[in-house]
PDB file of N, CA and C in Angstrom:
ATOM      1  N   UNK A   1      13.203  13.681 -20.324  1.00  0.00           N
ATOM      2  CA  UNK A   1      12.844  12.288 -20.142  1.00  0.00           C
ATOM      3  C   UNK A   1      11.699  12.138 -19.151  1.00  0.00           C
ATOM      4  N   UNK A   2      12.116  13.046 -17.741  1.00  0.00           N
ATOM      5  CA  UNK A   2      10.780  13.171 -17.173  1.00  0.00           C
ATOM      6  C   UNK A   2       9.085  13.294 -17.904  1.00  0.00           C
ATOM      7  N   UNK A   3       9.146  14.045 -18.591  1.00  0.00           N
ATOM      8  CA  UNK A   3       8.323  14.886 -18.946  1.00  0.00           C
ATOM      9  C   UNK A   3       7.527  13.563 -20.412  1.00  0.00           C
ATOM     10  N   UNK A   4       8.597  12.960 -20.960  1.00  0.00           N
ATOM     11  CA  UNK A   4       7.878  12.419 -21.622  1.00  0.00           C
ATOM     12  C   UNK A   4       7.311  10.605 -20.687  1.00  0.00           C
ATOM     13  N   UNK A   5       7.629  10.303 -19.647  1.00  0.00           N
ATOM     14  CA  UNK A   5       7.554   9.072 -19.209  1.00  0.00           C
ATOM     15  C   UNK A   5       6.200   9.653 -18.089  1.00  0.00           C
ATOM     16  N   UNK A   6       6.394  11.118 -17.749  1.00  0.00           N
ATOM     17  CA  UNK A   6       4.857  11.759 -17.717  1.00  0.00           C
ATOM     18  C   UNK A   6       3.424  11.274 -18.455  1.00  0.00           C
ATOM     19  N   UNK A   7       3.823  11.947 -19.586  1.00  0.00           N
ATOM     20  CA  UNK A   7       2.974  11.516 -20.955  1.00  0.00           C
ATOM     21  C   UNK A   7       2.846  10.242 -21.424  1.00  0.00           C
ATOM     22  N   UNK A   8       3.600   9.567 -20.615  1.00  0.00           N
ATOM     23  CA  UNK A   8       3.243   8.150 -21.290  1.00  0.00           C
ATOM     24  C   UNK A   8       2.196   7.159 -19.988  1.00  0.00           C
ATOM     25  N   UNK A   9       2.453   7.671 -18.689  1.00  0.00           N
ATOM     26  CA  UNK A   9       1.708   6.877 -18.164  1.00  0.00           C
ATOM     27  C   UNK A   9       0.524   7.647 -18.797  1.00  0.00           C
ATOM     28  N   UNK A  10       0.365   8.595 -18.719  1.00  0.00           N
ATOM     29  CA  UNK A  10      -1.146   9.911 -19.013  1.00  0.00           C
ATOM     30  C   UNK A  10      -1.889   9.189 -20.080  1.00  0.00           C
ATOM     31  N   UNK A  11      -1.211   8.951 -20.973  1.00  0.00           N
ATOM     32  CA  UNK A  11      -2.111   8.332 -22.149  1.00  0.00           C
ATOM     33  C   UNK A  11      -1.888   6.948 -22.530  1.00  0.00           C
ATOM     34  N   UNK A  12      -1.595   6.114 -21.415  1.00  0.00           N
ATOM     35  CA  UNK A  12      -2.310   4.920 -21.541  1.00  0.00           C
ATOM     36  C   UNK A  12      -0.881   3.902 -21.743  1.00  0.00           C
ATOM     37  N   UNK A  13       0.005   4.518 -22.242  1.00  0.00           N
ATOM     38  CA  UNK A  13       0.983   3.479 -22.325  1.00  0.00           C
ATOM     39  C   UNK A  13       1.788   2.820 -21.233  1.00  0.00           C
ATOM     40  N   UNK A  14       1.682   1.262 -21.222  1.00  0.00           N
ATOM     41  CA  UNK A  14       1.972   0.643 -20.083  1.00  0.00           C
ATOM     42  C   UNK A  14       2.901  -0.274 -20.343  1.00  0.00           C
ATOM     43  N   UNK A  15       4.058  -0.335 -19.399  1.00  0.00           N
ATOM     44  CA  UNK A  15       4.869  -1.207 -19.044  1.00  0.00           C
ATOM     45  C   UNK A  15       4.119  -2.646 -20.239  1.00  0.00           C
ATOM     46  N   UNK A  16       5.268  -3.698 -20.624  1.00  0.00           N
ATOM     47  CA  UNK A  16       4.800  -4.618 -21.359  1.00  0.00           C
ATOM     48  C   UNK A  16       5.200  -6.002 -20.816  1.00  0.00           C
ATOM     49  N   UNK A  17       4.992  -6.530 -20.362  1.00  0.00           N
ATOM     50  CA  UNK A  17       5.343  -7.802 -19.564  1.00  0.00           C
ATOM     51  C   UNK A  17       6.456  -8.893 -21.420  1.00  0.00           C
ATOM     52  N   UNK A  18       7.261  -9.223 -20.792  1.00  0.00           N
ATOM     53  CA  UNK A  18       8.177 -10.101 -21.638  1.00  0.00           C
ATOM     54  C   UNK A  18       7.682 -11.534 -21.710  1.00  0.00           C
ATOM     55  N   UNK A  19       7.396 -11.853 -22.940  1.00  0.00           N
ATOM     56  CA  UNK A  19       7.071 -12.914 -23.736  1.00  0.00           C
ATOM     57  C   UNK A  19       8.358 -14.348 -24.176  1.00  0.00           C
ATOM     58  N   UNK A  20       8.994 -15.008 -23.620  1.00  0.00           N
ATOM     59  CA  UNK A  20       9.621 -15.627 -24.555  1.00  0.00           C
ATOM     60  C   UNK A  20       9.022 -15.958 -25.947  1.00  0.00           C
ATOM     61  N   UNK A  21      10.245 -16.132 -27.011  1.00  0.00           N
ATOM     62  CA  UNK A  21       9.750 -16.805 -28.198  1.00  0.00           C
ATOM     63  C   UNK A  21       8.890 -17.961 -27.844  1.00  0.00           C
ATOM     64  N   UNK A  22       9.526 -18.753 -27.514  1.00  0.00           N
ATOM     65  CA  UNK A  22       8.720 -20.213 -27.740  1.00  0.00           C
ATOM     66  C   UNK A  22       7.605 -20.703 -26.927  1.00  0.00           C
ATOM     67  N   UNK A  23       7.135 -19.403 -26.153  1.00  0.00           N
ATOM     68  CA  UNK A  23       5.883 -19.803 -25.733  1.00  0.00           C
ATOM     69  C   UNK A  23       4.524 -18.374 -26.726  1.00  0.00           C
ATOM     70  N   UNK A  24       5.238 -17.892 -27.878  1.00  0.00           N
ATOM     71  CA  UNK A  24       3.899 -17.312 -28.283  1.00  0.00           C
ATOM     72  C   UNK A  24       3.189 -17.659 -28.872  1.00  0.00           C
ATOM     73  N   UNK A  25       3.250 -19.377 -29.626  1.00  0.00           N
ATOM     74  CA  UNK A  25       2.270 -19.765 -30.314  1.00  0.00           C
ATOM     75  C   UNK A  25       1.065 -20.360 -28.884  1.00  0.00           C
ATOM     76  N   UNK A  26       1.783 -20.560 -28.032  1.00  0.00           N
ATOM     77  CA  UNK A  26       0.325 -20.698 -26.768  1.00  0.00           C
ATOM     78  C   UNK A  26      -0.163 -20.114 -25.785  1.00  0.00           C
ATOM     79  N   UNK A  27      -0.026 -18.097 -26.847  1.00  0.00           N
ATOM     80  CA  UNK A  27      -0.661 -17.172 -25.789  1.00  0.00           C
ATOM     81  C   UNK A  27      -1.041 -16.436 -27.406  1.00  0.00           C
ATOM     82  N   UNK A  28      -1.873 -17.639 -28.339  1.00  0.00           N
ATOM     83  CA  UNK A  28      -2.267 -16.898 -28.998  1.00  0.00           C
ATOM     84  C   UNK A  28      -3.164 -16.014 -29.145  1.00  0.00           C
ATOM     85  N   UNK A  29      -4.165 -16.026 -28.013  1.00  0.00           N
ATOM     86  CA  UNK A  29      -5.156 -14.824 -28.169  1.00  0.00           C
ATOM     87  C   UNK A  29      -4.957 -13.667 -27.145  1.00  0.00           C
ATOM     88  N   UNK A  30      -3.362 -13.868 -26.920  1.00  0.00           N
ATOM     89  CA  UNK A  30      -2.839 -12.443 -26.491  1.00  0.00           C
ATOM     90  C   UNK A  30      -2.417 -11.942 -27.358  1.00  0.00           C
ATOM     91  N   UNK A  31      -2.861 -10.161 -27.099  1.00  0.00           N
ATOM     92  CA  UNK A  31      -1.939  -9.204 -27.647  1.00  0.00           C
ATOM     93  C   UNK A  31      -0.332  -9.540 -27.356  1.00  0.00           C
ATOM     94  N   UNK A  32       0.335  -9.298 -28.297  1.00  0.00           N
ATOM     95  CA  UNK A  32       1.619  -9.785 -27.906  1.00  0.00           C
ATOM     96  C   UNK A  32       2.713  -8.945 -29.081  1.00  0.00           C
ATOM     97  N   UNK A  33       3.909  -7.865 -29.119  1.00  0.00           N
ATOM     98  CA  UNK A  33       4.129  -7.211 -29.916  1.00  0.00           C
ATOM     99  C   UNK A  33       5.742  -7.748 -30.035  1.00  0.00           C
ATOM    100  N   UNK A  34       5.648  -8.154 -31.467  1.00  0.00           N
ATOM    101  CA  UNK A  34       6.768  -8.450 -31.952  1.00  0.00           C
ATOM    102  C   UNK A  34       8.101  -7.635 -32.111  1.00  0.00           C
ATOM    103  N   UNK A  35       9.309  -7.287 -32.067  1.00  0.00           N
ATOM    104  CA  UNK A  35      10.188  -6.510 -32.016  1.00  0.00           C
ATOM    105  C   UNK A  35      11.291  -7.177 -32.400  1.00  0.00           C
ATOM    106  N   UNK A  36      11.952  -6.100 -33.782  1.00  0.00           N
ATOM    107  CA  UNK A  36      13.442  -6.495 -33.929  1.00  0.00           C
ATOM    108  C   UNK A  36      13.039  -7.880 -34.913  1.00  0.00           C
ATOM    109  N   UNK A  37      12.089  -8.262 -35.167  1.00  0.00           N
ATOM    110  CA  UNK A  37      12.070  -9.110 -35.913  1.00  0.00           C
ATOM    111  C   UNK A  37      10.960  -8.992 -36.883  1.00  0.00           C
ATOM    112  N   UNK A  38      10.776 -10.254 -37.928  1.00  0.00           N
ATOM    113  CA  UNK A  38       9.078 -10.586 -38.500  1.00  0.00           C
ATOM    114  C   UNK A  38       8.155 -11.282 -38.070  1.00  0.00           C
ATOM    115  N   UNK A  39       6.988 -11.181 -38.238  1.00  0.00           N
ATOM    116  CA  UNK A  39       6.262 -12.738 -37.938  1.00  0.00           C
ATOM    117  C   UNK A  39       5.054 -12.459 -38.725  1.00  0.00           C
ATOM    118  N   UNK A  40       4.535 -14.345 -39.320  1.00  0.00           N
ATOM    119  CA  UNK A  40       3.942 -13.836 -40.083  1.00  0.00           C
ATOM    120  C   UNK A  40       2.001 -13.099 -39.910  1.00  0.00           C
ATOM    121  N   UNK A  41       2.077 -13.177 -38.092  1.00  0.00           N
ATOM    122  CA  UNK A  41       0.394 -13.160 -37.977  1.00  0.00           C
ATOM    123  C   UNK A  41       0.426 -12.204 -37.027  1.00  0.00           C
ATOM    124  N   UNK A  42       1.606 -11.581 -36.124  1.00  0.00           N
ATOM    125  CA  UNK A  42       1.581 -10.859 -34.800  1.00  0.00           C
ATOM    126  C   UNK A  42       2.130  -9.141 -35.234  1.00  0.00           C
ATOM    127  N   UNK A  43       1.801  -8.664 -34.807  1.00  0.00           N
ATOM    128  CA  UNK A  43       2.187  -6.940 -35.363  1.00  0.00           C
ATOM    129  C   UNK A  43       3.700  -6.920 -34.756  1.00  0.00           C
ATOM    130  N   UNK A  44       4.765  -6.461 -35.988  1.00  0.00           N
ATOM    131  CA  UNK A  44       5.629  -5.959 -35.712  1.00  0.00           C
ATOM    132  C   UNK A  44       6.125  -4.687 -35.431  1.00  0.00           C
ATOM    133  N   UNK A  45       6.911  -4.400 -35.024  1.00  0.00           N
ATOM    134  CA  UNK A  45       7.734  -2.816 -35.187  1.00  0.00           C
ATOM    135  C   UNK A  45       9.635  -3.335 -35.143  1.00  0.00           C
ATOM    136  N   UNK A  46       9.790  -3.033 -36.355  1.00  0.00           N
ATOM    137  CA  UNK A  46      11.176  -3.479 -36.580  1.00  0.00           C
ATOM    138  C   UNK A  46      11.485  -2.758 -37.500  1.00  0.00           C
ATOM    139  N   UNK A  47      12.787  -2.840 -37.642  1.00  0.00           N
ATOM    140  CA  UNK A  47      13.674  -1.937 -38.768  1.00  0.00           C
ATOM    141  C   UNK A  47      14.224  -2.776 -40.255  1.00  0.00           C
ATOM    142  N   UNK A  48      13.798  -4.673 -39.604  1.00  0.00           N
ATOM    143  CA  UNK A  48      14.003  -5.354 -41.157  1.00  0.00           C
ATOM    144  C   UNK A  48      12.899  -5.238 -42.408  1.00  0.00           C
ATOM    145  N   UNK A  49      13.186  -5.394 -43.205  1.00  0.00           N
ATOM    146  CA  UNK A  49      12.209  -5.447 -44.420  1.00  0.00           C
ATOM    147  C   UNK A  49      10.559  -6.309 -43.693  1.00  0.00           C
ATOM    148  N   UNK A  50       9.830  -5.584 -44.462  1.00  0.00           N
ATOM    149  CA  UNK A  50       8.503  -6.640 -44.119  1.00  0.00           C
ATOM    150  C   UNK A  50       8.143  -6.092 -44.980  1.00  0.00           C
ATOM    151  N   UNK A  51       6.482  -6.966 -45.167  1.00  0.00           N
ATOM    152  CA  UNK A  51       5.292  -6.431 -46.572  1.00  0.00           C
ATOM    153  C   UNK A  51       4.857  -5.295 -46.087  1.00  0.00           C
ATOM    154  N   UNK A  52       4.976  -5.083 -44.991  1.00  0.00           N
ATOM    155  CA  UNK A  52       4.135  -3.537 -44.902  1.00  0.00           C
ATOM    156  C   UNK A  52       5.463  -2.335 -44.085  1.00  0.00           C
ATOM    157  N   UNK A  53       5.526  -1.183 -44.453  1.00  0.00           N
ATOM    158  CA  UNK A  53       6.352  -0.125 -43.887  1.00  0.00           C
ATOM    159  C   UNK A  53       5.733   0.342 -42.680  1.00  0.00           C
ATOM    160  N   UNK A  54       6.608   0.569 -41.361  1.00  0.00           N
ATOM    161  CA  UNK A  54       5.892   0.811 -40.342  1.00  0.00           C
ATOM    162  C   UNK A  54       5.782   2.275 -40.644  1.00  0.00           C
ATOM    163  N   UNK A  55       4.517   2.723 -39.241  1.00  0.00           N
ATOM    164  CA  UNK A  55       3.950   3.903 -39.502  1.00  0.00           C
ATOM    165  C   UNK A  55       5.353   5.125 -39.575  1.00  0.00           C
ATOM    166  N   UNK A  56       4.992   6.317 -40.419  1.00  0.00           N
ATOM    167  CA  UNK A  56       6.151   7.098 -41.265  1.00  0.00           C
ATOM    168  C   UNK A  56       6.502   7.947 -39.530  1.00  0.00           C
ATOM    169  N   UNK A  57       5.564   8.003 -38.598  1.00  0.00           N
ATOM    170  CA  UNK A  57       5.672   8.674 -37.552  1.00  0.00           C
ATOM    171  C   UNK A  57       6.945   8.315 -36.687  1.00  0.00           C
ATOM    172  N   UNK A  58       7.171   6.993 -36.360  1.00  0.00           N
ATOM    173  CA  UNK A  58       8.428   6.190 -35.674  1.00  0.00           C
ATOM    174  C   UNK A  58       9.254   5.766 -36.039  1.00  0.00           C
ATOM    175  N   UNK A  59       9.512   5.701 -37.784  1.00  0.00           N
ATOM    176  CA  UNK A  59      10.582   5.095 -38.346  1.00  0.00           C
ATOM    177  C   UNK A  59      12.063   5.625 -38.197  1.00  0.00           C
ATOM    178  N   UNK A  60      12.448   5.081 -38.242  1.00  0.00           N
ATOM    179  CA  UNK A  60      14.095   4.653 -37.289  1.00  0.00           C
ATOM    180  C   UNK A  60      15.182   4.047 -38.252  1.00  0.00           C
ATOM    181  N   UNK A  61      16.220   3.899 -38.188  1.00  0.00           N
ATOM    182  CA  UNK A  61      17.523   3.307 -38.418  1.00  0.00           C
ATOM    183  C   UNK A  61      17.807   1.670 -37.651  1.00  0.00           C
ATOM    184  N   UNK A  62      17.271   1.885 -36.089  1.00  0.00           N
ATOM    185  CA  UNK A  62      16.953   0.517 -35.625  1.00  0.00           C
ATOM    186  C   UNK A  62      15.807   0.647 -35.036  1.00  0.00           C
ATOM    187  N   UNK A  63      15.641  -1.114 -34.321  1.00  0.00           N
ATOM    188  CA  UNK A  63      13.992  -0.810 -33.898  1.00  0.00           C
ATOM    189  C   UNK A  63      14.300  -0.439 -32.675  1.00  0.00           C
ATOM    190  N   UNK A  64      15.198  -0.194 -32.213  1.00  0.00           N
ATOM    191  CA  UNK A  64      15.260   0.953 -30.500  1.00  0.00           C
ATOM    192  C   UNK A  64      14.587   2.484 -30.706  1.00  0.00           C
ATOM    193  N   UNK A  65      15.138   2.938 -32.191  1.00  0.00           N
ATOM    194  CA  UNK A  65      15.094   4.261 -32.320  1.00  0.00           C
ATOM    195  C   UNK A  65      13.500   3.727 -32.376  1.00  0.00           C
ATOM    196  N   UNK A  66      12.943   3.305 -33.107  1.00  0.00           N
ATOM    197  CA  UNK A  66      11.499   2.683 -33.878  1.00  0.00           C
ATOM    198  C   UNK A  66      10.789   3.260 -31.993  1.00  0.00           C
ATOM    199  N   UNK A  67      11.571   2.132 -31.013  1.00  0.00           N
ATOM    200  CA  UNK A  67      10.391   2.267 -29.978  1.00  0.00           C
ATOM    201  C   UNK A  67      10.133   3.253 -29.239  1.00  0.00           C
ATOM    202  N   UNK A  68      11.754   4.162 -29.150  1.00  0.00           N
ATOM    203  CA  UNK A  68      11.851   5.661 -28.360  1.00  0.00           C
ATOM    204  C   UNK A  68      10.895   6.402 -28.989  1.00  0.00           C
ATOM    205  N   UNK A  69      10.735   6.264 -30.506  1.00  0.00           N
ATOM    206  CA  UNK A  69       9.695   7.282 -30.931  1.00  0.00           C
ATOM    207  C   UNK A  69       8.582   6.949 -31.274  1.00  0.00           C
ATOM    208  N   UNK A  70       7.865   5.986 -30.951  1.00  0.00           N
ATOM    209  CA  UNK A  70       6.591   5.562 -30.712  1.00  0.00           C
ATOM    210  C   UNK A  70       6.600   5.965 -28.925  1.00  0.00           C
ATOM    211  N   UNK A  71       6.873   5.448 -28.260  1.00  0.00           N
ATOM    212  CA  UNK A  71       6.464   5.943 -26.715  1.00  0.00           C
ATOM    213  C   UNK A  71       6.674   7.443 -26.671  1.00  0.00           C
ATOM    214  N   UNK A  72       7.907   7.802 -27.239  1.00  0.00           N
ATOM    215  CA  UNK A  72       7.981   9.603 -27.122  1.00  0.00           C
ATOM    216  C   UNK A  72       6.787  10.401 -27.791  1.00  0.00           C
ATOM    217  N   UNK A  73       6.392   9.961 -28.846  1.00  0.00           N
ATOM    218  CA  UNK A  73       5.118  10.204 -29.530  1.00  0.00           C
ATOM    219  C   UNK A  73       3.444   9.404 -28.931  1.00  0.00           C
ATOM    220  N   UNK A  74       4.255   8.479 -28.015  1.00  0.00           N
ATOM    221  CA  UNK A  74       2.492   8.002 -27.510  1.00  0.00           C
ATOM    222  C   UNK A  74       1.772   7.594 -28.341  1.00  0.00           C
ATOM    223  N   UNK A  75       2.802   7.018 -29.789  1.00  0.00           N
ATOM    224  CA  UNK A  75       1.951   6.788 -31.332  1.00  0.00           C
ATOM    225  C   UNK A  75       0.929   5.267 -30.555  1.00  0.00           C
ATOM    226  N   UNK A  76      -0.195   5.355 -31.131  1.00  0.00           N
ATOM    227  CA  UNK A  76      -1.004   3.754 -31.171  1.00  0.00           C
ATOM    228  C   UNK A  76      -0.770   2.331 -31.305  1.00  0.00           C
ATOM    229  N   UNK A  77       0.560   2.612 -31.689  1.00  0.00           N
ATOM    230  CA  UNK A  77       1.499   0.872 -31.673  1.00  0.00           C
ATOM    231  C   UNK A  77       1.796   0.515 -30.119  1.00  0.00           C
ATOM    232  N   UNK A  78       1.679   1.236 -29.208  1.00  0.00           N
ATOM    233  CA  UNK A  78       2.010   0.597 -28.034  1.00  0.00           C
ATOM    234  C   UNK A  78       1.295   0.587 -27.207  1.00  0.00           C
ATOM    235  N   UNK A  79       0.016   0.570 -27.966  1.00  0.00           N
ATOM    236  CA  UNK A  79      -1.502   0.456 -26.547  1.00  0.00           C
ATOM    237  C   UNK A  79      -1.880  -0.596 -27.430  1.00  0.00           C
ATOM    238  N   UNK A  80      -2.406  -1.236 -26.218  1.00  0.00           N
ATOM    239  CA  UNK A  80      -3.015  -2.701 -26.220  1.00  0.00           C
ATOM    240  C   UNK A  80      -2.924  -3.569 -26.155  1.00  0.00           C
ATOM    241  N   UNK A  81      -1.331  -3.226 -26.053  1.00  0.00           N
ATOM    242  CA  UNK A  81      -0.402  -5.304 -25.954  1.00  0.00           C
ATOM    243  C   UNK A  81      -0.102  -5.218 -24.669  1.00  0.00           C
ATOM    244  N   UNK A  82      -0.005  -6.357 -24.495  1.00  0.00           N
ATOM    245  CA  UNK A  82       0.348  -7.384 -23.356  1.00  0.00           C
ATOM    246  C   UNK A  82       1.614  -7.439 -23.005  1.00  0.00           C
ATOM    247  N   UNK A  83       1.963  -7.916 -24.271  1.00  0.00           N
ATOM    248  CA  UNK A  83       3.197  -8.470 -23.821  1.00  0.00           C
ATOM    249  C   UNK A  83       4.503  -7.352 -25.177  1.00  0.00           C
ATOM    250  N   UNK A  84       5.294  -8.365 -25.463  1.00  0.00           N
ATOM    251  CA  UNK A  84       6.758  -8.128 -26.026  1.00  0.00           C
ATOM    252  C   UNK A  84       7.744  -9.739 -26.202  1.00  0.00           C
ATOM    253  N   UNK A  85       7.824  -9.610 -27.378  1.00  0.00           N
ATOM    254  CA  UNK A  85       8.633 -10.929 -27.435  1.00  0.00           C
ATOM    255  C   UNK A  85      10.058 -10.163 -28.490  1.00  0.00           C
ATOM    256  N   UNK A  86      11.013 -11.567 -28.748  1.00  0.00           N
ATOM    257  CA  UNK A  86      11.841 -11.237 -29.630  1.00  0.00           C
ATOM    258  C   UNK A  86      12.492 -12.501 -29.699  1.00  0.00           C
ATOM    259  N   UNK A  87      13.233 -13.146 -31.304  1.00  0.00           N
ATOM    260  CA  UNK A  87      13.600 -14.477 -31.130  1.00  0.00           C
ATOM    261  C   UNK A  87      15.186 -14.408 -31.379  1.00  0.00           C
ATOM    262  N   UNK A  88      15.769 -13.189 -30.945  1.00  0.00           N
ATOM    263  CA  UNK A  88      16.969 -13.321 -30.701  1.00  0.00           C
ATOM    264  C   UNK A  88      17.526 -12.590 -29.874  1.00  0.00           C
ATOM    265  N   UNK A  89      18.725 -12.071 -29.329  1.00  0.00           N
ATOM    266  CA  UNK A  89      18.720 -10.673 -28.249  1.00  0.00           C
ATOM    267  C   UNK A  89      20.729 -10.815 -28.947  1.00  0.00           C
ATOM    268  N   UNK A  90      20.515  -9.395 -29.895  1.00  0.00           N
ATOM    269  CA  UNK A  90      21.591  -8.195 -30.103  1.00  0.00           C
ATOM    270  C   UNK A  90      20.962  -6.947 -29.078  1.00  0.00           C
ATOM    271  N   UNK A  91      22.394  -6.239 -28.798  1.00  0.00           N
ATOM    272  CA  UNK A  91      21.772  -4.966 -28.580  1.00  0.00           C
ATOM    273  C   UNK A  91      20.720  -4.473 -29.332  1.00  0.00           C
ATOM    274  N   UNK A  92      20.301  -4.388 -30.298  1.00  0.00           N
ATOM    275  CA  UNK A  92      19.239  -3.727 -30.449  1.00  0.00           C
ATOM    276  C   UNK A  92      17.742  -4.636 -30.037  1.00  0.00           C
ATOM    277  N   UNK A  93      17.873  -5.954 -30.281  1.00  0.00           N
ATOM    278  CA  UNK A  93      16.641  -6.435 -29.588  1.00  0.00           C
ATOM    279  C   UNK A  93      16.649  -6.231 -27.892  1.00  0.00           C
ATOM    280  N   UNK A  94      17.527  -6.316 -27.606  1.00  0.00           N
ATOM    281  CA  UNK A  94      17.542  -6.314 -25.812  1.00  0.00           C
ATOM    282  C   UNK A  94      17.083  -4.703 -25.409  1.00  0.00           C
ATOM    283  N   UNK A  95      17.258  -3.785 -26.293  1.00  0.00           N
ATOM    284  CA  UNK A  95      17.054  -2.808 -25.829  1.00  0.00           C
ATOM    285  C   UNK A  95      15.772  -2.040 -26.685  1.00  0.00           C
ATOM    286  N   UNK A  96      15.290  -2.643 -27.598  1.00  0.00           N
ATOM    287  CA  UNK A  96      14.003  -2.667 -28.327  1.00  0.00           C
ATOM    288  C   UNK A  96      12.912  -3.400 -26.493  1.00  0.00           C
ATOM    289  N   UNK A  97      13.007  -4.131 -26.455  1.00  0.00           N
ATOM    290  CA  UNK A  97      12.557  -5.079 -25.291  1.00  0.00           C
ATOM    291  C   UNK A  97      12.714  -4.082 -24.060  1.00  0.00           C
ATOM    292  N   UNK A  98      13.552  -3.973 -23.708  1.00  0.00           N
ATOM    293  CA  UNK A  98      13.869  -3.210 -22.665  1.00  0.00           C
ATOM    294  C   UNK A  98      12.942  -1.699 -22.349  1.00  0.00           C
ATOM    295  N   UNK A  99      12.885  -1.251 -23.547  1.00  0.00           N
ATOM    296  CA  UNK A  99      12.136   0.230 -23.641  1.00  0.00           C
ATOM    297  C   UNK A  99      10.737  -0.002 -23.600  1.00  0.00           C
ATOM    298  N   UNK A 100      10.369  -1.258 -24.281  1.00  0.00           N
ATOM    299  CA  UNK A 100       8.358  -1.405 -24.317  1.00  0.00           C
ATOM    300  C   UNK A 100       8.317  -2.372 -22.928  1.00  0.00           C
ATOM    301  N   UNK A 101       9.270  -2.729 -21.642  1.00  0.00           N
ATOM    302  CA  UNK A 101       9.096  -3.131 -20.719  1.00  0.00           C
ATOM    303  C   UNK A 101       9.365  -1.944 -19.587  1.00  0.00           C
ATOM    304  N   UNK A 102      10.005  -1.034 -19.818  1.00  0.00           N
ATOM    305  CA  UNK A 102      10.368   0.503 -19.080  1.00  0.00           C
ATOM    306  C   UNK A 102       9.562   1.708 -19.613  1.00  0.00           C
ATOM    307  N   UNK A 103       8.520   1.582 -20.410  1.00  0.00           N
ATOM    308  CA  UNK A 103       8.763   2.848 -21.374  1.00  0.00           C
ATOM    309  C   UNK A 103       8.686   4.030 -20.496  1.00  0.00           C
ATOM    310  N   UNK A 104       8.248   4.586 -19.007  1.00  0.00           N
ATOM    311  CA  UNK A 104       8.273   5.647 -18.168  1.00  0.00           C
ATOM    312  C   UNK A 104      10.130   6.033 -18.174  1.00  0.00           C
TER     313      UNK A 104
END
């Protein structure tokens, strides 16, 4: 765990500041990464159906597994956002959230 929260400050991946839902339509020209859910204009990483399959590199069973292996991999889904939202909180959103706000 050390070793990969190493590698993650190293290449760029940073802590994600938390978004409520109902304020992301007025931080629209933030990066802002959707989780555990859909939406129809903001990049997701989730484990429900959408029009597009997330990348074959992080795919998961839930979107926790989804985010451990995007930060464990340092994949490109988690550079550049800002933030992290989610419009409900199960364990798996709270801890989808939790990991792109901890990822070290």
């Amino acid at each position: 765990a050390r070793a990969a929260a190493a590698a993650a400050a190293e290449d760029g991946i940073k802590s994600l500041a938390f978004v409520p839902w109902n304020e992301l339509d007025a931080r629209e020209n933030e990066k802002i990464l959707v989780v555990d859910t859909t939406h129809g204009t903001r990049e997701c990483l989730t484990h429900h159906k959408m029009k597009y399959a997330p990348p074959e590199a992080v795919r998961g069973d839930t979107t926790t597994a989804m985010m451990l292996n995007a930060i464990q991999q340092r994949h490109r889904i988690m550079t550049g956002f800002t933030g992290v939202t989610v419009d409900h909180f199960d364990i798996d959103a709270f801890l989808s959230v939790f990991c792109a706000c901890n990822p070290r």
